[in-house]
C-alpha atoms as a PDB file:
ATOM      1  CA  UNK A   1     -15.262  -1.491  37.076  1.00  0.00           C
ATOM      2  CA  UNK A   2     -13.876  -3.248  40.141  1.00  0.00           C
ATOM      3  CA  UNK A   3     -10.493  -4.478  40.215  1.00  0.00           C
ATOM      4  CA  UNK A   4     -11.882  -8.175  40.063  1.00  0.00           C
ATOM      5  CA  UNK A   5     -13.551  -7.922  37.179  1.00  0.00           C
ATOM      6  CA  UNK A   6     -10.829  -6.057  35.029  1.00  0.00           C
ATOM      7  CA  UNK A   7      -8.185  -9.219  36.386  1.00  0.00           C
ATOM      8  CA  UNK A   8     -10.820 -11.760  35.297  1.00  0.00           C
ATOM      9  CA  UNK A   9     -11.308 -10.043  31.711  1.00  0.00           C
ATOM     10  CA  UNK A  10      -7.830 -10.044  31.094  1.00  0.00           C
ATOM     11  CA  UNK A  11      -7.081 -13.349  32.014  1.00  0.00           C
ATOM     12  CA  UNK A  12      -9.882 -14.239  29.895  1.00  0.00           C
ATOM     13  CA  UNK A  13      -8.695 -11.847  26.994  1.00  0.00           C
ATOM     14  CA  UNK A  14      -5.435 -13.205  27.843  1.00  0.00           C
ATOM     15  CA  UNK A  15      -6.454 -17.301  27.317  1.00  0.00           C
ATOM     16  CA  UNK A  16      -8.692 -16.088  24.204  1.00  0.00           C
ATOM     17  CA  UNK A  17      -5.289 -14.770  22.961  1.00  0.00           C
ATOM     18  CA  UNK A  18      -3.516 -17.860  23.408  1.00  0.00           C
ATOM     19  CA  UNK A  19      -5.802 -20.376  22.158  1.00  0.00           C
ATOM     20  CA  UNK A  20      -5.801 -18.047  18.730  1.00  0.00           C
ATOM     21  CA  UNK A  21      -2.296 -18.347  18.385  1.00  0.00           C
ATOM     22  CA  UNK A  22      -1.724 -22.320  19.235  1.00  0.00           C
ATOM     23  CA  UNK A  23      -4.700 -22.798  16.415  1.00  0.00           C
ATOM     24  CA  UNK A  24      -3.635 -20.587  13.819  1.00  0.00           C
ATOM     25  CA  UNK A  25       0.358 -20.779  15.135  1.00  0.00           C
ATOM     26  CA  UNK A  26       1.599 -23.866  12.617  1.00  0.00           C
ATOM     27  CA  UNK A  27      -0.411 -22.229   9.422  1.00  0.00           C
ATOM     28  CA  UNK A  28       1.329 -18.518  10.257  1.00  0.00           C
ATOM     29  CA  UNK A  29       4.413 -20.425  10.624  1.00  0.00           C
ATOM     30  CA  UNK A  30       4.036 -22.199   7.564  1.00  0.00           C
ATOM     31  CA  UNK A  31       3.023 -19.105   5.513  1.00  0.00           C
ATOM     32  CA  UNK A  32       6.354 -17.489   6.912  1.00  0.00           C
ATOM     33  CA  UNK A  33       8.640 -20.333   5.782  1.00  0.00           C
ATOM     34  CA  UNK A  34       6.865 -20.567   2.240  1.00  0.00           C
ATOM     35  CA  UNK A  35       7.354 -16.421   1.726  1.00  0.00           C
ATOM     36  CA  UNK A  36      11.552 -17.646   3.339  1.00  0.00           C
ATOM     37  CA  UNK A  37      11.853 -19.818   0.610  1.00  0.00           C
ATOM     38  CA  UNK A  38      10.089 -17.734  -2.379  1.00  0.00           C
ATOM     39  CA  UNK A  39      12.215 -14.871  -1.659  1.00  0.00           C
ATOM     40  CA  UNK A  40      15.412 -16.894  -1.802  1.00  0.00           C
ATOM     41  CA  UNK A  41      14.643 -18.171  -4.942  1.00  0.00           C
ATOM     42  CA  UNK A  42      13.663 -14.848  -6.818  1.00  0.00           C
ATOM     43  CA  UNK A  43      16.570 -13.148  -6.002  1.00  0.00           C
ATOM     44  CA  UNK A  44      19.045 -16.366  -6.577  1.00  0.00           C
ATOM     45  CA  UNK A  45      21.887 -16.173  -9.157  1.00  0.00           C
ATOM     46  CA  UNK A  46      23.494 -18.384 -10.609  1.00  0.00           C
ATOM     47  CA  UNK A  47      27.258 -17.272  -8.565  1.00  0.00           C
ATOM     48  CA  UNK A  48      24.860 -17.373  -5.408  1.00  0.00           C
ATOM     49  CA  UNK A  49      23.645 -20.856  -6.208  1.00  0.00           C
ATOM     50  CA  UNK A  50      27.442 -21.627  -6.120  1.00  0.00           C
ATOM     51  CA  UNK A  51      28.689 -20.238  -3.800  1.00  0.00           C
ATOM     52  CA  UNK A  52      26.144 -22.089  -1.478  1.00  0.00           C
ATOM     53  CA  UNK A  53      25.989 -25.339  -3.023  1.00  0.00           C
ATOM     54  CA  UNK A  54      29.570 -25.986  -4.402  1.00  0.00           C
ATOM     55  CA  UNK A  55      31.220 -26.044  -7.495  1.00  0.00           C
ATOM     56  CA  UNK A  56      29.244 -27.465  -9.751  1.00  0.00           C
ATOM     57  CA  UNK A  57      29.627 -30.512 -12.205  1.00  0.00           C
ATOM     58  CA  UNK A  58      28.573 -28.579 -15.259  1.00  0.00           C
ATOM     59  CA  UNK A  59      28.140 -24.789 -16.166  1.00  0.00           C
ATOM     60  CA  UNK A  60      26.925 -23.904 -19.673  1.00  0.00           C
ATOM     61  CA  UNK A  61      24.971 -20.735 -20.966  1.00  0.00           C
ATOM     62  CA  UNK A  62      23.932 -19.949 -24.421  1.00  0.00           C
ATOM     63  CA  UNK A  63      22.897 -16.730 -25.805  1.00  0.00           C
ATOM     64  CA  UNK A  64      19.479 -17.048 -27.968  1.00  0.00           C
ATOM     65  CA  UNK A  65      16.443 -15.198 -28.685  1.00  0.00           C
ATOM     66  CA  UNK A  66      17.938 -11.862 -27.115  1.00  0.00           C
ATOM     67  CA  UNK A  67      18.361 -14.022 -23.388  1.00  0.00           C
ATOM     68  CA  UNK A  68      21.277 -15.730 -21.669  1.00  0.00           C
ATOM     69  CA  UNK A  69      20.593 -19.391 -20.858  1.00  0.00           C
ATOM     70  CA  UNK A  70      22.618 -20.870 -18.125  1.00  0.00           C
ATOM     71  CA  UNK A  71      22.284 -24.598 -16.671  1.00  0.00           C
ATOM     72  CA  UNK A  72      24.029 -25.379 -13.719  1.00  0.00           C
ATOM     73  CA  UNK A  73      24.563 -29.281 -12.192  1.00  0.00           C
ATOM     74  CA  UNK A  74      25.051 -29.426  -8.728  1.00  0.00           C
ATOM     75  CA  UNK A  75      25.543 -32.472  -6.744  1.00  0.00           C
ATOM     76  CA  UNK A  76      23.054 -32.253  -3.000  1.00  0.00           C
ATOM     77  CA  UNK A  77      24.308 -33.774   0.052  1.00  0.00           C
ATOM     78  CA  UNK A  78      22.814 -37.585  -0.988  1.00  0.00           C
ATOM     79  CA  UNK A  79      25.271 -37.304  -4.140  1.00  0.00           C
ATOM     80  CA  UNK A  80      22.084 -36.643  -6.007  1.00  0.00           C
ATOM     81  CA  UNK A  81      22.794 -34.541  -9.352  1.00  0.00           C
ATOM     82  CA  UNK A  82      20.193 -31.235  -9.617  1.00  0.00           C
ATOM     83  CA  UNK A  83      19.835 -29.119 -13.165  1.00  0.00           C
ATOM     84  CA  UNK A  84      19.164 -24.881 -11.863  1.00  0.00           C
ATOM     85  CA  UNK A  85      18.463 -23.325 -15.127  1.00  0.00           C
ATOM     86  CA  UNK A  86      18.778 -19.855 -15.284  1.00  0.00           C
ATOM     87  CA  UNK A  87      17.536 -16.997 -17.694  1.00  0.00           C
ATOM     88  CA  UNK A  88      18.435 -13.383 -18.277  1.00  0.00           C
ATOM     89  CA  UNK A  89      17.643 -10.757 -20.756  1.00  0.00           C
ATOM     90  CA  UNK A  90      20.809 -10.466 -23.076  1.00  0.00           C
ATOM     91  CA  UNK A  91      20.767  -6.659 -22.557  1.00  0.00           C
ATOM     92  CA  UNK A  92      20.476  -6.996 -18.916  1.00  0.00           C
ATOM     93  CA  UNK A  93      23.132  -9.828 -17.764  1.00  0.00           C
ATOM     94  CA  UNK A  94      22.730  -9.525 -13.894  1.00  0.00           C
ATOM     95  CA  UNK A  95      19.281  -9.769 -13.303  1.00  0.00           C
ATOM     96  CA  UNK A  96      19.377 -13.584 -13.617  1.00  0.00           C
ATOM     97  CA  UNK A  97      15.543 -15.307 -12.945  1.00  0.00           C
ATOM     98  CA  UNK A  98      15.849 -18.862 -12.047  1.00  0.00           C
ATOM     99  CA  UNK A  99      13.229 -20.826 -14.280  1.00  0.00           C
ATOM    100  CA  UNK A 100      13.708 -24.613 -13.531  1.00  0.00           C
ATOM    101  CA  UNK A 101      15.179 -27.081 -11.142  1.00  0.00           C
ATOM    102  CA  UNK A 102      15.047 -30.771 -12.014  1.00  0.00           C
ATOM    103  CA  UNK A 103      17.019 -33.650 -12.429  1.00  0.00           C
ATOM    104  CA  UNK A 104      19.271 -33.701 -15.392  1.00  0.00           C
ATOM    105  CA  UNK A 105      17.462 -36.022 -17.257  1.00  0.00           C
ATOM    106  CA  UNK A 106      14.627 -33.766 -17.328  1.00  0.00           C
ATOM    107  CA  UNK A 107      11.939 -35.747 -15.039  1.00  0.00           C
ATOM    108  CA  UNK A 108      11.170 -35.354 -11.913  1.00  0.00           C
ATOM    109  CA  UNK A 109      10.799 -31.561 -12.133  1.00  0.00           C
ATOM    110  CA  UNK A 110      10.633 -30.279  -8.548  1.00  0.00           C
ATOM    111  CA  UNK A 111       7.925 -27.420  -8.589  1.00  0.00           C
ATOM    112  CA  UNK A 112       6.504 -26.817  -5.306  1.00  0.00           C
ATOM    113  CA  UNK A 113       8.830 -24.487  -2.883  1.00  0.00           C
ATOM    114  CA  UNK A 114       9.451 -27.252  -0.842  1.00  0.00           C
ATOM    115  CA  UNK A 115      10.686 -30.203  -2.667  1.00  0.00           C
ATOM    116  CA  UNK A 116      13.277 -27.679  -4.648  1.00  0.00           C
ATOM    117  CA  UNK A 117      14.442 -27.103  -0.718  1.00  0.00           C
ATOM    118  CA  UNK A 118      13.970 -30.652  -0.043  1.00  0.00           C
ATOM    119  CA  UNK A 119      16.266 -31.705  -3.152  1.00  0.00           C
ATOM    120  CA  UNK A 120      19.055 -28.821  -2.645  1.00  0.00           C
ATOM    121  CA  UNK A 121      18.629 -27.717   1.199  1.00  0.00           C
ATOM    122  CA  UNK A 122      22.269 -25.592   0.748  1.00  0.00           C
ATOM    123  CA  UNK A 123      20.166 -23.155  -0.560  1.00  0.00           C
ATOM    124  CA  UNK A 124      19.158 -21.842   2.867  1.00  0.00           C
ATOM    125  CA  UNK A 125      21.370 -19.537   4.405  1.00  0.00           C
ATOM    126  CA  UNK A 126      19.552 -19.507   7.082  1.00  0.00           C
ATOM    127  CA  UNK A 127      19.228 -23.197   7.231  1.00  0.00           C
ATOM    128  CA  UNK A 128      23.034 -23.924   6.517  1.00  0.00           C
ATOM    129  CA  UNK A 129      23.798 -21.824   9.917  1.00  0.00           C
ATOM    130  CA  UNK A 130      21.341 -23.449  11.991  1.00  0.00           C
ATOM    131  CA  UNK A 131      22.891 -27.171  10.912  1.00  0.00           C
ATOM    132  CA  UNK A 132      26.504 -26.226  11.682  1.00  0.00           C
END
């Protein structure tokens, strides 16, 4: 193959390359931040949660059915009061599974990944550097 034609199939390769990754560039990086913020949140506890957000307004657990219960209130940084609840086997203590996060009163329940980070962005490490 002549020199020529091995520059012009790269550059097309090399265009065919690019146009892939500006079209399928925001859904990769949105599939990235989604598996960023369910990783965070299965391996939260409730000292972690703490430690990032602040001492919280109210800390209670209860011990019933053979698990730990613990609710934590922590205010956000709009003053806005968030319920983390918390559950762990009673014969395992440490390996704490966050189950809810809502507002006190029960309703709205944030479910989707990103309104829990929406409601309680201290939760991102990685986040918290980049604002400082």
């Amino acid at each position: 193959m002549k020199r020529g034609r091995k520059i012009a199939a790269g550059a097309i390769l090399g265009i065919a390359v690019l146009a892939v990754g500006i079209a399928k560039g925001p859904s990769w990086m949105h599939s990235i931040q989604r598996w960023h913020y369910q990783r965070i949140l299965n391996h939260l506890t409730p000292e972690e949660a703490i430690t990032l957000c602040g001492q919280p307004v109210r800390d209670e657990s209860e011990t019933s059915d053979g698990a730990i219960k613990r609710g934590i209130i922590v205010r956000n940084y709009y003053a806005l009061a968030v319920e983390l609840d918390f559950t762990a086997p009673a014969n395992q203590p440490a390996r704490w599974r966050l189950t809810a996060v809502q507002d006190p009163s029960g309703s709205p329940v944030y479910e989707t990944l990103e309104s829990k980070f929406l409601v309680l962005p201290c939760l991102d490490k990685k986040q918290k550097k980049v604002n400082e």
